[in-house]
N, C-alpha and C. Protein backbone atom coordinates (compact mmCIF):
# COMPACT_ATOMS: atom_id res chain seq x y z
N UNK A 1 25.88 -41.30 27.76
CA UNK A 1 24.80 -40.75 28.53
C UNK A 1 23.64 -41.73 28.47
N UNK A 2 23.17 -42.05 29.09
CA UNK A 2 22.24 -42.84 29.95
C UNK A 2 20.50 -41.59 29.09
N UNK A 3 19.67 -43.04 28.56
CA UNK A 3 18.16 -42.49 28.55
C UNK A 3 17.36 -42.92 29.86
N UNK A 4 16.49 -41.71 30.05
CA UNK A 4 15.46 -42.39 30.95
C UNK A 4 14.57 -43.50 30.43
N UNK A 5 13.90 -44.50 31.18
CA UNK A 5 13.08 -45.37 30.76
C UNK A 5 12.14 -45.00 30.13
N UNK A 6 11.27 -45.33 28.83
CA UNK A 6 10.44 -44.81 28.30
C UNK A 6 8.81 -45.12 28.94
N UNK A 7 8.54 -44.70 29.68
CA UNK A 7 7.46 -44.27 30.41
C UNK A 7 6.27 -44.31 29.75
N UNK A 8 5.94 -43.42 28.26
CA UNK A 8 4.94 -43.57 27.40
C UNK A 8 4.04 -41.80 27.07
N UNK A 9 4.88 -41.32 28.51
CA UNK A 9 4.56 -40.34 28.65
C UNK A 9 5.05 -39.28 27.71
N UNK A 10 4.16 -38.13 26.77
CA UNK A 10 4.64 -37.28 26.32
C UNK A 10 5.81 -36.36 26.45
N UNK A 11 6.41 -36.32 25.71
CA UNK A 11 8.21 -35.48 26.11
C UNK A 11 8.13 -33.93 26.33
N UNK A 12 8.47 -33.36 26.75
CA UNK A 12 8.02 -31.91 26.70
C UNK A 12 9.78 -31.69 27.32
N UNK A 13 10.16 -30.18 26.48
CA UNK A 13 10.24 -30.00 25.48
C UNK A 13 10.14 -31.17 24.03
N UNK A 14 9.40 -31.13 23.51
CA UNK A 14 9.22 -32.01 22.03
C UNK A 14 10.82 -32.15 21.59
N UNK A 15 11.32 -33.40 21.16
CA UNK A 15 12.88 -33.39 20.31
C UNK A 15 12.58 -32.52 19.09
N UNK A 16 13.86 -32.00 18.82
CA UNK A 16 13.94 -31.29 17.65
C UNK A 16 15.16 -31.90 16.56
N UNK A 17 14.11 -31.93 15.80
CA UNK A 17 14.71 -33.12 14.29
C UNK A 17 15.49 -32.13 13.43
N UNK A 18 15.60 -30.96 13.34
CA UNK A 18 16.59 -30.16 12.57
C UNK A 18 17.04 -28.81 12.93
N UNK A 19 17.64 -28.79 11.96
CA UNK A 19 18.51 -27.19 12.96
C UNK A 19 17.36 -25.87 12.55
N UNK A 20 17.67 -24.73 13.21
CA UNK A 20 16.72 -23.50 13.16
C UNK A 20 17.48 -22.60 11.82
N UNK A 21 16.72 -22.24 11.51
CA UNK A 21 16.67 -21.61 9.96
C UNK A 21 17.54 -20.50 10.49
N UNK A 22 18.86 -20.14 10.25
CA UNK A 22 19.97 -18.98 10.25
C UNK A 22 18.92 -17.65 10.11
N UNK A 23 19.17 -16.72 10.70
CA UNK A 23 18.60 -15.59 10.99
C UNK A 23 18.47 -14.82 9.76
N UNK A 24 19.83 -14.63 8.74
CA UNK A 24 19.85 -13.97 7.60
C UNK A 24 19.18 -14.37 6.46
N UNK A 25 18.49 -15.79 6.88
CA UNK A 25 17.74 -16.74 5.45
C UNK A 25 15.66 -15.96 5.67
N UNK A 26 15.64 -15.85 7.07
CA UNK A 26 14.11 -15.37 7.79
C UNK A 26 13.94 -13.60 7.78
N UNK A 27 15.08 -12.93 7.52
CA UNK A 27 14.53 -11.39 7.30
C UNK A 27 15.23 -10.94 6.20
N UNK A 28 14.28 -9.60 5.74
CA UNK A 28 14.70 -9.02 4.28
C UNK A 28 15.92 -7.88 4.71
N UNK A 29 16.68 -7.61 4.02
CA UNK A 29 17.94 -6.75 4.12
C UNK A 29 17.25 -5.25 3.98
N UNK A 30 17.88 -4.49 5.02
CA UNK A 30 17.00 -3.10 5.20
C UNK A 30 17.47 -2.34 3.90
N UNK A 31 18.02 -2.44 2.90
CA UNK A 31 18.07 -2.26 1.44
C UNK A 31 16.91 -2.28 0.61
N UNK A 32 16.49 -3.78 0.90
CA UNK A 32 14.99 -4.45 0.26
C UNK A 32 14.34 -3.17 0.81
N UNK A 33 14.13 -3.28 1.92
CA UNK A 33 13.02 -2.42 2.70
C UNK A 33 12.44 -1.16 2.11
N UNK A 34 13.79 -0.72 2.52
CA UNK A 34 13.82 1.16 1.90
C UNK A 34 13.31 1.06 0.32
N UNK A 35 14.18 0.02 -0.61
CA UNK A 35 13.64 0.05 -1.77
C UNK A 35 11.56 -0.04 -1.84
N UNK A 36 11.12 -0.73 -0.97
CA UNK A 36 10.14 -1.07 -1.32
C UNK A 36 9.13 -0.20 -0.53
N UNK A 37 9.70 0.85 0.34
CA UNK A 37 9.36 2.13 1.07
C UNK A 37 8.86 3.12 -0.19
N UNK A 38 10.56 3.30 -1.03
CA UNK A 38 10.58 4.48 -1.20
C UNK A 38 10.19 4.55 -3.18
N UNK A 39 9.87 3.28 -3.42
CA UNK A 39 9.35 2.94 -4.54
C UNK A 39 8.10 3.04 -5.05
N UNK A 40 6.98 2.69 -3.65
CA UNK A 40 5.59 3.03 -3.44
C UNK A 40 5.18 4.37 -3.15
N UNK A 41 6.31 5.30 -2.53
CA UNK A 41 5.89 6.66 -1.77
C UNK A 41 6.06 7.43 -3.23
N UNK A 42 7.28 6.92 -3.96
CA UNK A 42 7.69 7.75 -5.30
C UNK A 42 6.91 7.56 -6.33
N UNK A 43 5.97 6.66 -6.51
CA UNK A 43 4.89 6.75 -7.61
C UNK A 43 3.28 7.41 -6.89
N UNK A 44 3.86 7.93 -5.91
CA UNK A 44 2.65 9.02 -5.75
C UNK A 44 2.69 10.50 -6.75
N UNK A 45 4.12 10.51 -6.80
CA UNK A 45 4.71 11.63 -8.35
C UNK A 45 3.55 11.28 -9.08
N UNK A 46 3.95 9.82 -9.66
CA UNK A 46 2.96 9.94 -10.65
C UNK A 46 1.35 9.80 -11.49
N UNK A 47 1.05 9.17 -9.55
CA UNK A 47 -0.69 9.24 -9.52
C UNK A 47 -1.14 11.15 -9.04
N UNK A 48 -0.09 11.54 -8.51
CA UNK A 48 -0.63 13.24 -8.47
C UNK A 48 -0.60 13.68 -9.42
N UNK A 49 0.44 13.54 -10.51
CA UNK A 49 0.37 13.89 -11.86
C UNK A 49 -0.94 13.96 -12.91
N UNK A 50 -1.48 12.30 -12.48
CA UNK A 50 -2.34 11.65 -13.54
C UNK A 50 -3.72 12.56 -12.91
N UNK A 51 -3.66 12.52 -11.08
CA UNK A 51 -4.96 13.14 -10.93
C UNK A 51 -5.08 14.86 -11.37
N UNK A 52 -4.11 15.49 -11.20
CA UNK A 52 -3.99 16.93 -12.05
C UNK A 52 -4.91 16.83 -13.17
N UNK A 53 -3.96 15.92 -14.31
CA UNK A 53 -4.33 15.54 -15.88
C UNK A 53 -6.24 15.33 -16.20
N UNK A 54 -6.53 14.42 -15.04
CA UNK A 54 -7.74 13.60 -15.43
C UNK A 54 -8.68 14.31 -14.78
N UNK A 55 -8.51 15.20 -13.44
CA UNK A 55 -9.51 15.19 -12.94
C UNK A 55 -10.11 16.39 -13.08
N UNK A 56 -11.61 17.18 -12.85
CA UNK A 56 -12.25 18.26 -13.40
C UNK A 56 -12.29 19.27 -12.61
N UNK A 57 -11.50 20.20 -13.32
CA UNK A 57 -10.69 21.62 -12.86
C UNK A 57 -9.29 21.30 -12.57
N UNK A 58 -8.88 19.98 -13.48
CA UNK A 58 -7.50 20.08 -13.25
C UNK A 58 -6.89 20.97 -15.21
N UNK A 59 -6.04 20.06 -15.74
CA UNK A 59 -5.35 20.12 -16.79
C UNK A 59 -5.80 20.30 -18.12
N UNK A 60 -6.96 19.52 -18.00
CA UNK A 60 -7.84 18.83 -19.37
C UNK A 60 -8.82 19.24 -19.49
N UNK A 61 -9.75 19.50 -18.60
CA UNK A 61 -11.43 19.87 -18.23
C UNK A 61 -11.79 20.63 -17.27
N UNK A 62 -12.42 21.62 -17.59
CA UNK A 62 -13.23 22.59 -16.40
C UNK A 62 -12.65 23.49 -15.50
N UNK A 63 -12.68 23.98 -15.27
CA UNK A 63 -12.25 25.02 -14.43
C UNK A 63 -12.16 24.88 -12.81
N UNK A 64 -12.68 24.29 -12.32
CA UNK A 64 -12.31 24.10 -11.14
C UNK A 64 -13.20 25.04 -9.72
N UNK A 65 -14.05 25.71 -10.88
CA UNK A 65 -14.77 27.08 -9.85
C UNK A 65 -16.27 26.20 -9.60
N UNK A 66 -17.02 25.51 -10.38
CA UNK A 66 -17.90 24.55 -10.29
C UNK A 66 -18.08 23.85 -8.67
N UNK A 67 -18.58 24.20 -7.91
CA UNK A 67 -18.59 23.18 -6.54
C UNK A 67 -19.22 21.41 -7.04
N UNK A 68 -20.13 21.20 -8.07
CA UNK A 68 -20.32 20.14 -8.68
C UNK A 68 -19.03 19.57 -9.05
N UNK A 69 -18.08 19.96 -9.22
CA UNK A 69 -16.89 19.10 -9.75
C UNK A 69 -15.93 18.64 -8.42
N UNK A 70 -16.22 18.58 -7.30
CA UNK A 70 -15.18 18.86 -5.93
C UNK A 70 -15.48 16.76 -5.78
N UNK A 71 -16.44 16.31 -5.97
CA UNK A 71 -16.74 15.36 -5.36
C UNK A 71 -16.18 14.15 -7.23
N UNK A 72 -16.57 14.48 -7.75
CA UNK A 72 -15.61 13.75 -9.18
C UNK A 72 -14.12 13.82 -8.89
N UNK A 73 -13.78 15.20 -8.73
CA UNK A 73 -12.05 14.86 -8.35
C UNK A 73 -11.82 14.74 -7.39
N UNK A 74 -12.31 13.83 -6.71
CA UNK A 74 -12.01 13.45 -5.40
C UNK A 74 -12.23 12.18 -5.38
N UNK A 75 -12.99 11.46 -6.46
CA UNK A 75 -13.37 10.29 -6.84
C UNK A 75 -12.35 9.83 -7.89
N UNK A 76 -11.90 10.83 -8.63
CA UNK A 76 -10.58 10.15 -9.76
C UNK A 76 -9.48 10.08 -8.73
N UNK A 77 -8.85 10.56 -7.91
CA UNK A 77 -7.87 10.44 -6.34
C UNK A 77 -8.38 8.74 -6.07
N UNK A 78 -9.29 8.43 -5.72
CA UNK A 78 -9.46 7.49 -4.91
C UNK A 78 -9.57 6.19 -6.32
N UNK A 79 -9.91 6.42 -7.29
CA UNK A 79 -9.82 5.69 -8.57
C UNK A 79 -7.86 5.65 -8.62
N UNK A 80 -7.66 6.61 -8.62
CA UNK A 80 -6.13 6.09 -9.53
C UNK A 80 -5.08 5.50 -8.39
N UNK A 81 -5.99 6.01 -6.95
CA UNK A 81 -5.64 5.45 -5.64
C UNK A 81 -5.81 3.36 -5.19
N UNK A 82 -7.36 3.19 -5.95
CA UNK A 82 -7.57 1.86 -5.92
C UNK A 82 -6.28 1.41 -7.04
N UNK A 83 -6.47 2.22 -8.31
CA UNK A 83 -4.98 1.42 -8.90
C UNK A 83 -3.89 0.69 -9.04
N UNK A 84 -3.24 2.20 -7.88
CA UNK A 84 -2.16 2.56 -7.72
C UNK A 84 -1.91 0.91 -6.40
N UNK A 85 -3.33 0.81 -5.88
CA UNK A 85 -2.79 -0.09 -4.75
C UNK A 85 -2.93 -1.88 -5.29
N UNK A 86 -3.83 -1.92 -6.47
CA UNK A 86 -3.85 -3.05 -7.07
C UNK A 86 -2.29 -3.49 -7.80
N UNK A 87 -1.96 -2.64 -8.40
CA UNK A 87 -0.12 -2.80 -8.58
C UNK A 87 0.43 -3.19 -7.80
N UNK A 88 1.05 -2.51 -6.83
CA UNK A 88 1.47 -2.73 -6.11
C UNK A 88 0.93 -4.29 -5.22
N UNK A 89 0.03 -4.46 -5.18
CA UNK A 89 -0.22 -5.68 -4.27
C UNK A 89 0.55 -7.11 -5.33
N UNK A 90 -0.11 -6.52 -6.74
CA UNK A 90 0.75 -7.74 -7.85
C UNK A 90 1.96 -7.74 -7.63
N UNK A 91 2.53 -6.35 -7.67
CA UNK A 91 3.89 -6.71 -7.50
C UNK A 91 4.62 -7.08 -6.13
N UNK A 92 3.64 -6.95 -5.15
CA UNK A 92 4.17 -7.48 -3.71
C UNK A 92 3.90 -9.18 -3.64
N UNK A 93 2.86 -9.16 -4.20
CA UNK A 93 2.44 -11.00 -4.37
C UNK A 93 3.74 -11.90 -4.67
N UNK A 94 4.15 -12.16 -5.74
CA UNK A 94 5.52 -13.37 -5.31
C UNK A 94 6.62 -13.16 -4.35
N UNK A 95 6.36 -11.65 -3.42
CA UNK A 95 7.24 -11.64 -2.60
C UNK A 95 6.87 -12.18 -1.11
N UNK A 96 5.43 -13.11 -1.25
CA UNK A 96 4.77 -13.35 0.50
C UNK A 96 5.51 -14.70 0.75
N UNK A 97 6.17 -14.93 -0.28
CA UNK A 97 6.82 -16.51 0.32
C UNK A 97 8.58 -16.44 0.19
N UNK A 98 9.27 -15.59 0.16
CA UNK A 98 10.49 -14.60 0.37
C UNK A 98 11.04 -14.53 1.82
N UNK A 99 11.99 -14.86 1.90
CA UNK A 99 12.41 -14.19 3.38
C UNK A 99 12.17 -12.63 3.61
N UNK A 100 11.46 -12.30 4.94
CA UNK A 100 11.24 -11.00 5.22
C UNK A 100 9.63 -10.59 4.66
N UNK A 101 9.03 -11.36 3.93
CA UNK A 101 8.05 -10.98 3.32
C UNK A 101 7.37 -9.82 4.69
N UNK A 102 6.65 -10.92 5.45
CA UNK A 102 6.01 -9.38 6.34
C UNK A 102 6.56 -8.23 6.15
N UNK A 103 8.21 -8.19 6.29
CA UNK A 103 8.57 -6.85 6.76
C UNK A 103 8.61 -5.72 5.17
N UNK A 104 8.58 -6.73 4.13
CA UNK A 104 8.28 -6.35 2.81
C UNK A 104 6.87 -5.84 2.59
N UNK A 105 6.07 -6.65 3.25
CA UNK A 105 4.20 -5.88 2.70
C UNK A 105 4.39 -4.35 4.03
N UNK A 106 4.65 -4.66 4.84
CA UNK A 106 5.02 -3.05 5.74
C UNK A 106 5.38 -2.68 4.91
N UNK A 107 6.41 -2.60 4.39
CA UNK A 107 7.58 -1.23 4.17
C UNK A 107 6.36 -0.93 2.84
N UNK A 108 6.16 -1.73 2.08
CA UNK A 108 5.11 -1.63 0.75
C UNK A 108 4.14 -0.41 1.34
N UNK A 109 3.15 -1.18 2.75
CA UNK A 109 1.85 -0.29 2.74
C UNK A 109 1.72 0.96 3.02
N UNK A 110 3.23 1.06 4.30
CA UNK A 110 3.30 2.68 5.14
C UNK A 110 4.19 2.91 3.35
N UNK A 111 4.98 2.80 2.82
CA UNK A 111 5.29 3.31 1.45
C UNK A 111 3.79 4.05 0.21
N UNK A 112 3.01 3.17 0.50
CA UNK A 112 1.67 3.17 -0.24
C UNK A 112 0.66 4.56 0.69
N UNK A 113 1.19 4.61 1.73
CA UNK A 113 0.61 5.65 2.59
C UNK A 113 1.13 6.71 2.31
N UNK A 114 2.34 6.89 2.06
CA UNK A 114 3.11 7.85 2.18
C UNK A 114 3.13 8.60 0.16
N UNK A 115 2.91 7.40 -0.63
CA UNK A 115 2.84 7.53 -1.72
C UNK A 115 1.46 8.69 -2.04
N UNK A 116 0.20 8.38 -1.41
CA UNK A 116 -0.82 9.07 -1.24
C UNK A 116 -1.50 10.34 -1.01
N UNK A 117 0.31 10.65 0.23
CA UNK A 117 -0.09 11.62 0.67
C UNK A 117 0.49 12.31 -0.50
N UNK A 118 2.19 11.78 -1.23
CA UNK A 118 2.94 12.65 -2.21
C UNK A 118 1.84 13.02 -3.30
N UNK A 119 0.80 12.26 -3.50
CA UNK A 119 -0.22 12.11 -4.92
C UNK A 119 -0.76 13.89 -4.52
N UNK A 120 -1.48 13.28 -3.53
CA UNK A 120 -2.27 14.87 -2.91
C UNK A 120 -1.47 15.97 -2.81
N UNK A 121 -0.51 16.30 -2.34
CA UNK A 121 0.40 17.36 -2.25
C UNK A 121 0.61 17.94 -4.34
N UNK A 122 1.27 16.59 -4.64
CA UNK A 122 1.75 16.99 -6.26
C UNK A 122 0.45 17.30 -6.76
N UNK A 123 -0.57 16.94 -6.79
CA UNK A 123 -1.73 17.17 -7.21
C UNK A 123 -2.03 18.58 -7.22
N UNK A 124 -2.00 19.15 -5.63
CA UNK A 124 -2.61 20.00 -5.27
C UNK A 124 -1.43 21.34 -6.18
N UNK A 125 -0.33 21.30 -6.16
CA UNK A 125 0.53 21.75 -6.28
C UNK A 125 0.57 22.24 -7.43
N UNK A 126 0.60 21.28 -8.65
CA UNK A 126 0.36 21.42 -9.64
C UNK A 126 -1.13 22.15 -9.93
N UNK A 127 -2.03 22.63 -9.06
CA UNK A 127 -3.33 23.21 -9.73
C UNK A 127 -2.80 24.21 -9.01
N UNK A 128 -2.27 24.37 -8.34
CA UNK A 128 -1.68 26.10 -7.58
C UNK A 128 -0.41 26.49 -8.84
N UNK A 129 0.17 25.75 -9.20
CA UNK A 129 1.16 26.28 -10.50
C UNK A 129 0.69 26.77 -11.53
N UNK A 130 -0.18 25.50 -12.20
CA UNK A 130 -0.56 25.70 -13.79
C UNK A 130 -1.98 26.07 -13.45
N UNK A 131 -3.11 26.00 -12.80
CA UNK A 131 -4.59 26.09 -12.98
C UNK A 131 -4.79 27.18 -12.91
N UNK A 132 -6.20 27.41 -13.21
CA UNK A 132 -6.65 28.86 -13.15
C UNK A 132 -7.88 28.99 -12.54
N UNK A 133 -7.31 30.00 -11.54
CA UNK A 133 -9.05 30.34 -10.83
C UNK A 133 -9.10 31.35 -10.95
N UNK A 134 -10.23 31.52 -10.75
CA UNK A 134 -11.63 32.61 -10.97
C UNK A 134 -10.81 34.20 -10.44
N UNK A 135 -11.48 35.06 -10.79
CA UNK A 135 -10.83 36.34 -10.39
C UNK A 135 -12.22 36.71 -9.00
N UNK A 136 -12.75 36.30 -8.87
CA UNK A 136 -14.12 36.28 -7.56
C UNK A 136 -14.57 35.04 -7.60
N UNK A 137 -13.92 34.13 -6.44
CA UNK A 137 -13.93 32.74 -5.79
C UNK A 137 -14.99 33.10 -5.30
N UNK A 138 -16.19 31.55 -5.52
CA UNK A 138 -17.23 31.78 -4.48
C UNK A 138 -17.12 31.53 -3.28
N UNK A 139 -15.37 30.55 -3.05
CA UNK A 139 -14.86 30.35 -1.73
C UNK A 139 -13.39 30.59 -1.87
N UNK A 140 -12.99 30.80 -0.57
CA UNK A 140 -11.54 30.90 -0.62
C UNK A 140 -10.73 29.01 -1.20
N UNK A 141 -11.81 28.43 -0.81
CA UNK A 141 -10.83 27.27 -0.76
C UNK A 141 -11.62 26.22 -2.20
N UNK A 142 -11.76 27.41 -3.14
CA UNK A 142 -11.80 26.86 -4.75
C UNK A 142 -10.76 26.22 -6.08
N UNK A 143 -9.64 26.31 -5.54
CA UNK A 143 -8.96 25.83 -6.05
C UNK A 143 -8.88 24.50 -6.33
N UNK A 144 -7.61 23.78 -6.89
CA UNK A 144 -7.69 22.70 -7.40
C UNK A 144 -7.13 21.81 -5.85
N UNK A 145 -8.02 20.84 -5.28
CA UNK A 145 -7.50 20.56 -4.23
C UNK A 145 -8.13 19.17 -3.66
N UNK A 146 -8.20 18.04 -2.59
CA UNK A 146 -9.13 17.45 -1.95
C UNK A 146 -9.91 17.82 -1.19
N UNK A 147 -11.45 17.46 -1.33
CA UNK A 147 -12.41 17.70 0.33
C UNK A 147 -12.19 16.52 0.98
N UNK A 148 -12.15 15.43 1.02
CA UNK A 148 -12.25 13.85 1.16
C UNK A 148 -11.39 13.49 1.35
N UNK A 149 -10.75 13.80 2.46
CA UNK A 149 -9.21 13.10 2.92
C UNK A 149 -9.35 11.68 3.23
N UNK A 150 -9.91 11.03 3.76
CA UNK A 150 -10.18 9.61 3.38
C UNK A 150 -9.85 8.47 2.07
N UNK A 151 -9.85 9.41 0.71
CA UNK A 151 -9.67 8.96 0.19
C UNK A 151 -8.31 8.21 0.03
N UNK A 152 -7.47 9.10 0.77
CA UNK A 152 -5.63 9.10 0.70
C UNK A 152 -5.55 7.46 1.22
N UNK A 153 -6.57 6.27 2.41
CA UNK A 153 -6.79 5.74 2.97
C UNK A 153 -6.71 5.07 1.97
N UNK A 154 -7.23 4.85 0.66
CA UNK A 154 -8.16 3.53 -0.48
C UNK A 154 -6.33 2.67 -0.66
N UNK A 155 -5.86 3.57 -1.24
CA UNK A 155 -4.38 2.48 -2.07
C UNK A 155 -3.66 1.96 -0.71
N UNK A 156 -3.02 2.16 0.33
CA UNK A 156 -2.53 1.40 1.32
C UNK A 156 -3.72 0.05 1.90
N UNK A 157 -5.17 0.41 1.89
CA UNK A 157 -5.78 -0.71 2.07
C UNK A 157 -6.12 -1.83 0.81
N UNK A 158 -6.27 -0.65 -0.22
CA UNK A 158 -6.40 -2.32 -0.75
C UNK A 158 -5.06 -2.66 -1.43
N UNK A 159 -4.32 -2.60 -1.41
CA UNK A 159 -2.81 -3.32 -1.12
C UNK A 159 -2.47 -4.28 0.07
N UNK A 160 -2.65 -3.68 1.03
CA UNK A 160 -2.73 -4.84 2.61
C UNK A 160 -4.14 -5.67 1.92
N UNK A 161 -5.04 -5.24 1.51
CA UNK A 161 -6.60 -5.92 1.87
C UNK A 161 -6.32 -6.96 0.75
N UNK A 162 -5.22 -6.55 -0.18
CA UNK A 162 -5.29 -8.08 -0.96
C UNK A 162 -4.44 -8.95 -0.87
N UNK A 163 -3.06 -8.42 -0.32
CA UNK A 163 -2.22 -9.38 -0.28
C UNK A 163 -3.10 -10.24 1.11
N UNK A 164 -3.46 -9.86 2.16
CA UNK A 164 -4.14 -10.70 3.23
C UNK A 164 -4.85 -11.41 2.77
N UNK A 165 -6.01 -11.39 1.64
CA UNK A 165 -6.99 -12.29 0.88
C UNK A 165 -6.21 -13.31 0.22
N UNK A 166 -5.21 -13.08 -0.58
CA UNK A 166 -4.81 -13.76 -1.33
C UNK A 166 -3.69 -14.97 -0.40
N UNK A 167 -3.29 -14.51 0.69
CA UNK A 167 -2.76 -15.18 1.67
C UNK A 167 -3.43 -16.09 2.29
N UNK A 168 -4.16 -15.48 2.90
CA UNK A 168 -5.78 -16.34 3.49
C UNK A 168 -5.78 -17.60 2.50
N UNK A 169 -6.59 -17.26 1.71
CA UNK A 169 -7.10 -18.23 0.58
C UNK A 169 -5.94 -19.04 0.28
N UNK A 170 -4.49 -19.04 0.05
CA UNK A 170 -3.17 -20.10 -0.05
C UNK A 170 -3.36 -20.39 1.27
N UNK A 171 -3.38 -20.07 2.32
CA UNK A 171 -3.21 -20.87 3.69
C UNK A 171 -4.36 -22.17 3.89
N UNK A 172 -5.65 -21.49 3.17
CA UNK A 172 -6.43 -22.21 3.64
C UNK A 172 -6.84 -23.55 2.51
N UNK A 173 -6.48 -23.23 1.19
CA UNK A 173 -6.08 -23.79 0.41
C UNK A 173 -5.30 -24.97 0.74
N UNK A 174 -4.27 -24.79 1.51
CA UNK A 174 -3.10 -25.59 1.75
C UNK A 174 -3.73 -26.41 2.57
N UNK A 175 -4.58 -26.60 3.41
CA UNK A 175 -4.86 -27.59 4.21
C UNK A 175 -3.68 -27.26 5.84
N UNK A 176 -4.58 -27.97 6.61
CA UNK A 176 -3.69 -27.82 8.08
C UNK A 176 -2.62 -29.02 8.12
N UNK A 177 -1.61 -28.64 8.94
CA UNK A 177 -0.53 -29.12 9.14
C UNK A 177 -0.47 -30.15 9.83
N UNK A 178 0.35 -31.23 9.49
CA UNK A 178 0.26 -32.70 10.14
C UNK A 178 1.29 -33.32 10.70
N UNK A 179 1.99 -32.15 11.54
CA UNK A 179 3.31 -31.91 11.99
C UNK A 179 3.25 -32.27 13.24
N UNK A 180 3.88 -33.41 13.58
CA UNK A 180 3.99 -33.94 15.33
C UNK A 180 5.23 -33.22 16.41
């Protein structure tokens, strides 16, 4: 086969100097996935647990009839919530340079979402089992429970909000590419 004369002119399509990376080496096995779904959603067990334990009118302290105490346990939720999402981001960190990584920090964050909501439910659950309220509620909705649904929001972001920082900062770290 015959080249055209070299002209000087830029080639478009660009030659390509090596082969394309096999499909099964660039995504994570929907195994990984689910594991890393259902690993983050399942330690909401045990941040609903801890917020029961810690927080006031749960397990340990107070009664729960106090309207002064609604905004503290709603603040230990979003405390064991920042935690719960700092873990998890460590343990998602040596996985951003992994095949599949993206599809690994997903399955992590909607997992970390879903973990949040299990926290709140077990939480709540557990102060409808074991707690004790008042025999004349100054409200119906005195029990052991969240006002601050927002909070459920804190551990899926700062899990995404750090692995993205910590990405950022290696990308930019690395310097730009000098790839023709």
């Amino acid at each position: 086969m015959t080249q055209p004369p070299n002209t000087g002119a830029a080639q478009y399509p660009p030659a390509v100097y090596a082969q394309a990376v096999p499909g099964d080496l660039t995504s994570a096995p929907p195994a990984s996935l689910l594991r890393w779904f259902s690993l983050t959603a399942a330690a909401g067990i045990v941040v609903g647990v801890l917020w029961w334990l810690l927080a006031p009118g749960g397990a340990l302290y107070g009664s729960g009839a106090d309207t002064a105490t609604w905004l503290p346990r709603d603040l230990v939720l979003g405390t064991l919530g920042l935690v719960a999402g700092i873990v998890v981001a460590a343990i998602l960190l040596p996985q951003r340079r992994r095949a599949g990584s993206f599809a690994k920090v997903l399955a992590a964050v909607v997992g970390s979402a879903a973990g949040s909501v299990v926290a709140w439910q077990i939480g709540t659950l557990a102060g409808a089992l074991f707690g004790h309220t008042p025999d004349h509620p100054a409200s119906e909705s005195i029990s052991f429970s969240l006002r601050s649904l927002g909070v459920l929001a804190l551990w899926p972001a700062v899990c995404s909000l750090i692995v993205f920082a910590v990405t950022l900062v290696s990308l930019l770290r690395a310097g730009p590419s000098h790839e023709q």
